[in-house]
Protein backbone atom coordinates (compact mmCIF):
# COMPACT_ATOMS: atom_id res chain seq x y z
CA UNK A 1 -2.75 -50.10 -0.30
CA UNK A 2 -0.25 -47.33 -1.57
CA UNK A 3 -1.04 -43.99 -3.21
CA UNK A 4 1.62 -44.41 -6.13
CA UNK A 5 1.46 -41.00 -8.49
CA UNK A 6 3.53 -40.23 -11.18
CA UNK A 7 6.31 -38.14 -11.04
CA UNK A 8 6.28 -34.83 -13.88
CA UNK A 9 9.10 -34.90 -16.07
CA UNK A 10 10.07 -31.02 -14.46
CA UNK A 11 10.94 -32.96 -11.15
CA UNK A 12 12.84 -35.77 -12.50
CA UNK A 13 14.77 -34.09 -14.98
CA UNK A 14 17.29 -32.58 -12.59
CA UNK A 15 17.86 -36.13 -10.96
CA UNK A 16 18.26 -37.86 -14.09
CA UNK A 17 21.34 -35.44 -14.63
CA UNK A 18 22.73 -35.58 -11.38
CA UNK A 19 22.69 -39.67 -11.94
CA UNK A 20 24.18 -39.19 -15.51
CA UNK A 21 26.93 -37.29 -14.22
CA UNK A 22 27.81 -39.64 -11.15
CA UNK A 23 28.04 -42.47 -13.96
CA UNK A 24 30.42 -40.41 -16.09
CA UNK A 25 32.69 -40.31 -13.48
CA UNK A 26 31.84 -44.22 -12.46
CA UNK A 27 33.16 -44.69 -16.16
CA UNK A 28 36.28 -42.54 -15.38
CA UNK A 29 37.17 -44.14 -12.18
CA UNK A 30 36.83 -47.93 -13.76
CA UNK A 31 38.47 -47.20 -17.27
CA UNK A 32 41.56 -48.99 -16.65
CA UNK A 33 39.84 -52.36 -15.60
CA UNK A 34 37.24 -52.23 -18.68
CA UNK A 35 34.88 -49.49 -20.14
CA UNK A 36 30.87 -49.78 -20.11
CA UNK A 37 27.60 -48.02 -21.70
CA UNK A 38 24.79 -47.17 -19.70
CA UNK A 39 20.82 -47.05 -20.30
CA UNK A 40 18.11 -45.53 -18.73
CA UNK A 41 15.85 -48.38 -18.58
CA UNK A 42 12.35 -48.77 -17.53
CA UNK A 43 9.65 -46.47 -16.64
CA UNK A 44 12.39 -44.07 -16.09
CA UNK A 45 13.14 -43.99 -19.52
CA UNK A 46 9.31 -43.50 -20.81
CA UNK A 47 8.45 -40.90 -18.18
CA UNK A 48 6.57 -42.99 -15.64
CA UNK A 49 8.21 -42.40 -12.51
CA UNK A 50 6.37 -43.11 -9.74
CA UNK A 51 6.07 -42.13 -6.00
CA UNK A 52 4.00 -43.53 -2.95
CA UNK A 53 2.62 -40.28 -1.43
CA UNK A 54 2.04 -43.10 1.70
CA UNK A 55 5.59 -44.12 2.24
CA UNK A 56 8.81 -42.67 3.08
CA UNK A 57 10.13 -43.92 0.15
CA UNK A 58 10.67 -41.68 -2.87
CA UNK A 59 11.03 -41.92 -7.02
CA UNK A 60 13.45 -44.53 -8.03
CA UNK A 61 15.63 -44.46 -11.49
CA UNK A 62 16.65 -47.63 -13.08
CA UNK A 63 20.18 -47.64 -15.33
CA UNK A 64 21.42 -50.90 -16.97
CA UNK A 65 25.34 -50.91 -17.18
CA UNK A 66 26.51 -53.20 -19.90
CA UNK A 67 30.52 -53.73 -19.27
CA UNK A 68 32.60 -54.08 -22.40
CA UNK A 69 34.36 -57.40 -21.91
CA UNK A 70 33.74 -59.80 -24.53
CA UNK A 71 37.07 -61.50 -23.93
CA UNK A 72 35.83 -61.93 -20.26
CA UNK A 73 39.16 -61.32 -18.72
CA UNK A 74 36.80 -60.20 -15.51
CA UNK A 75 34.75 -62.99 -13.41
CA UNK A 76 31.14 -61.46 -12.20
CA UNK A 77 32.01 -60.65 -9.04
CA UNK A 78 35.53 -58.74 -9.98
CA UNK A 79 32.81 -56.77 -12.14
CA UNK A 80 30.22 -55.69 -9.85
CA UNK A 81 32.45 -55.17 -6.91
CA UNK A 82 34.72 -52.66 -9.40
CA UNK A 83 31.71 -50.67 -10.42
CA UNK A 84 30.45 -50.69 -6.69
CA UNK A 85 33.30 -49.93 -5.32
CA UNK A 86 33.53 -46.83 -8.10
CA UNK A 87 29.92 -46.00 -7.24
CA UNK A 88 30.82 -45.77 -3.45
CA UNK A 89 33.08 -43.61 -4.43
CA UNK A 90 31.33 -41.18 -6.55
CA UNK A 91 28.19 -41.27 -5.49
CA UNK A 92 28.38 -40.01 -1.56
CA UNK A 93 29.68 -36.92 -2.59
CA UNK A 94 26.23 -36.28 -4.32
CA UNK A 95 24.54 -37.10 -0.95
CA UNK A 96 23.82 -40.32 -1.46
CA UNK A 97 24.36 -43.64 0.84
CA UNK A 98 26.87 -46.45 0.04
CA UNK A 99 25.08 -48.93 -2.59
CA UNK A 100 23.03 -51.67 -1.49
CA UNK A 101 23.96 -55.00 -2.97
CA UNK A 102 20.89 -56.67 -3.93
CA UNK A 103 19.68 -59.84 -5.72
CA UNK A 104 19.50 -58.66 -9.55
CA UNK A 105 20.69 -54.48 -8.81
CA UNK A 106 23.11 -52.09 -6.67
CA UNK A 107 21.04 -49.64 -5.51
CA UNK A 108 21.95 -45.91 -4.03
CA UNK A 109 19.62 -43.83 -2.04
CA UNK A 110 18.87 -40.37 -1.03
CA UNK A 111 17.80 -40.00 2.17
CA UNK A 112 16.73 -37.16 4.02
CA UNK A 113 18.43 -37.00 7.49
CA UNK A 114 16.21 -35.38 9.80
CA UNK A 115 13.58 -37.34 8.67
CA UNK A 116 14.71 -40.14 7.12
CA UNK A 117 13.07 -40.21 4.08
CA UNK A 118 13.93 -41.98 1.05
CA UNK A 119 13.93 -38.76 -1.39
CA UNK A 120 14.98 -41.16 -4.13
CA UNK A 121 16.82 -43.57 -5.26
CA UNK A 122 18.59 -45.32 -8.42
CA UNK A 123 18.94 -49.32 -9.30
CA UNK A 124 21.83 -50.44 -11.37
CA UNK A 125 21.62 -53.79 -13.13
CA UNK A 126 25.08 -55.19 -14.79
CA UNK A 127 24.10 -56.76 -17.67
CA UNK A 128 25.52 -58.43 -21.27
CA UNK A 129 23.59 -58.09 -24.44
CA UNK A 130 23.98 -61.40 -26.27
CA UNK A 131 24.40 -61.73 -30.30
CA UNK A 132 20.81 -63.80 -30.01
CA UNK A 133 18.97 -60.69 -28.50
CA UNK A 134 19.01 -62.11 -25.44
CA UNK A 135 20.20 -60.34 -22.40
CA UNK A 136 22.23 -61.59 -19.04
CA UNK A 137 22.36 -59.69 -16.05
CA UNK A 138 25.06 -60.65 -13.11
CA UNK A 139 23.58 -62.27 -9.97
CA UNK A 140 24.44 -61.90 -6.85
CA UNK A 141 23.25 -65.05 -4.52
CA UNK A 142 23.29 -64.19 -1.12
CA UNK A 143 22.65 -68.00 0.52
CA UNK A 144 26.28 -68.51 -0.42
CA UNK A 145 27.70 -65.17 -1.55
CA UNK A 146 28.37 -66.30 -5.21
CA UNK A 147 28.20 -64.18 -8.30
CA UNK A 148 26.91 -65.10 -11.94
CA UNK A 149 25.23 -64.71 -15.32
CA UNK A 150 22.33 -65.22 -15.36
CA UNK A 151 19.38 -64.92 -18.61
CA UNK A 152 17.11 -62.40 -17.90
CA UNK A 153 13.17 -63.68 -17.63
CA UNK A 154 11.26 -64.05 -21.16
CA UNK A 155 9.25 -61.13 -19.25
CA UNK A 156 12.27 -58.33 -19.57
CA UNK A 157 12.63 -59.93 -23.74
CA UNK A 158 11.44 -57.47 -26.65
CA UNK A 159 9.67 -54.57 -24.22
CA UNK A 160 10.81 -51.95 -27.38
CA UNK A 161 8.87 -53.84 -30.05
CA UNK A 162 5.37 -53.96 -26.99
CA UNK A 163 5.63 -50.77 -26.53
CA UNK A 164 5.92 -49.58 -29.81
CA UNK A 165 2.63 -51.20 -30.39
CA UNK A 166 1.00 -50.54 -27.51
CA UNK A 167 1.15 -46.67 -28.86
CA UNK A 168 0.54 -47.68 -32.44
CA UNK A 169 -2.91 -49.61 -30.53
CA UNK A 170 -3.16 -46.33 -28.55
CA UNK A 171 -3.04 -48.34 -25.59
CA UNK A 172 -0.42 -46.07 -23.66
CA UNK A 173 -2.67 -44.46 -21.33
CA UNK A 174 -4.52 -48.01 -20.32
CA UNK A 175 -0.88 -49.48 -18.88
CA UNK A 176 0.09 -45.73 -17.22
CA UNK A 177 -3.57 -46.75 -15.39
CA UNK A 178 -2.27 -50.30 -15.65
CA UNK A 179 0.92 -49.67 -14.52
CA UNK A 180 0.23 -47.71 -11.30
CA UNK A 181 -2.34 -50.15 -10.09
CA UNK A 182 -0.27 -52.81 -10.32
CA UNK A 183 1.96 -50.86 -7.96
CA UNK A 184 -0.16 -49.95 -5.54
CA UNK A 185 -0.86 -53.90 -4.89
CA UNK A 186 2.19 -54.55 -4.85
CA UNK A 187 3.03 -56.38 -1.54
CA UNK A 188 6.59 -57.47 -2.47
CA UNK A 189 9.32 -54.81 -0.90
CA UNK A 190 11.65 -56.54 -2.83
CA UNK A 191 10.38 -56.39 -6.40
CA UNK A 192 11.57 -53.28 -7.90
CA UNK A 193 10.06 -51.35 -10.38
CA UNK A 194 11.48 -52.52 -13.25
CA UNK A 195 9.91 -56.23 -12.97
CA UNK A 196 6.19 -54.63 -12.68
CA UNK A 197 7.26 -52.29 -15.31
CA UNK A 198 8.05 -55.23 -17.58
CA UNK A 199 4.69 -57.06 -16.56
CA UNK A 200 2.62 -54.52 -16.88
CA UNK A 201 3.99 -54.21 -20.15
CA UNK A 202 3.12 -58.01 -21.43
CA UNK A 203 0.01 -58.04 -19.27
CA UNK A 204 -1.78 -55.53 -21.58
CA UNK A 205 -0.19 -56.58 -24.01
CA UNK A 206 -1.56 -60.08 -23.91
CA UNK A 207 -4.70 -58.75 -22.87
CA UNK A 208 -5.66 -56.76 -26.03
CA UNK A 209 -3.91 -59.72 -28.85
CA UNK A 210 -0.30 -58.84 -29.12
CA UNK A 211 1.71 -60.84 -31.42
CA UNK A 212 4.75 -60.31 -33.00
């Protein structure tokens, strides 16, 4: 099992900024290929971030990039590799390690050198909102090093409109409780917090007679 707390908004605040202001200048650095918004997504958006008090392994942040090429003069990989190759650039200077390229996110981490503790970390998914309210996210397969769109899962679709209810139901504090058990099971290194975020989400949800 893992010991998974929540992190107070005091501590994260700072962190949030410093990963604001290492996208600004991500922005900056790709502006003459295309431009891009960014969102904090998640559980780092609604002030649930979580820690294992176990592990090595800090707080993590999760930002959705969405790249402003509707023309698609840019192929998914010329994307991702531009805004990684920006983020390697930016983003050791803050003290953080060259990203990670993952299935679904490029992630950066913080890691404390004499220990080598993951103090925290930040996932960033390239995605495309699409007119039908459905949203794509580039893929990076790794069996044969090819990048795509891909849909996201029905699980990621209309979290806004769940949550908003789940307040109105005054539900919020059942999926915190919800939320953080479902991490401390967790037994998949590779699932990052935004998918149990998301399930969590539609588990109580369906639980307690959601419907749109």
């Amino acid at each position: 099992m893992h010991d998974f707390r929540y992190v107070s908004r005091k501590e994260a605040q700072p962190i949030k900024d410093e990963m604001y202001q290492i996208v600004y200048e991500v922005q900056n650095l790709v502006r003459d290929n295309f431009t891009f918004n960014f969102t904090l997504i998640g559980s780092s958006s609604r002030n649930m971030i979580t820690y294992d008090a176990k592990s090595n392994i800090g707080f993590d942040f999760d930002i959705n990039i969405e790249v402003n090429d509707d023309d698609e003069n840019f192929e998914p990989k010329e994307i991702r590799t531009i805004i990684r190759n920006a983020i390697d650039r930016v983003a050791p200077r803050y003290g953080y390690k060259y990203c990670e390229d993952s299935t679904r996110v490029l992630t950066v981490k913080k890691v404390n050198i004499i220990t080598s503790r993951i103090i925290h970390s930040c996932d960033f998914a390239i995605v495309y909102n699409c007119t039908d309210g459905r949203q794509q996210y580039i893929r990076f397969n790794k069996d044969n090093n090819n990048y795509s769109w891909e849909y996201q899962g029905k699980g990621f679709g209309d979290l806004d409109n769940k949550i908003d209810w789940l307040k109105k139901k005054k539900l919020w504090k059942k999926l915190q409780d919800y939320y953080i058990e479902k991490k401390n099971s967790n037994e998949n290194p590779a699932k990052h917090s935004r998918s149990i975020f998301a399930e969590s989400i539609n588990e109580i949800c369906q639980k307690n007679g959601y419907h749109k």
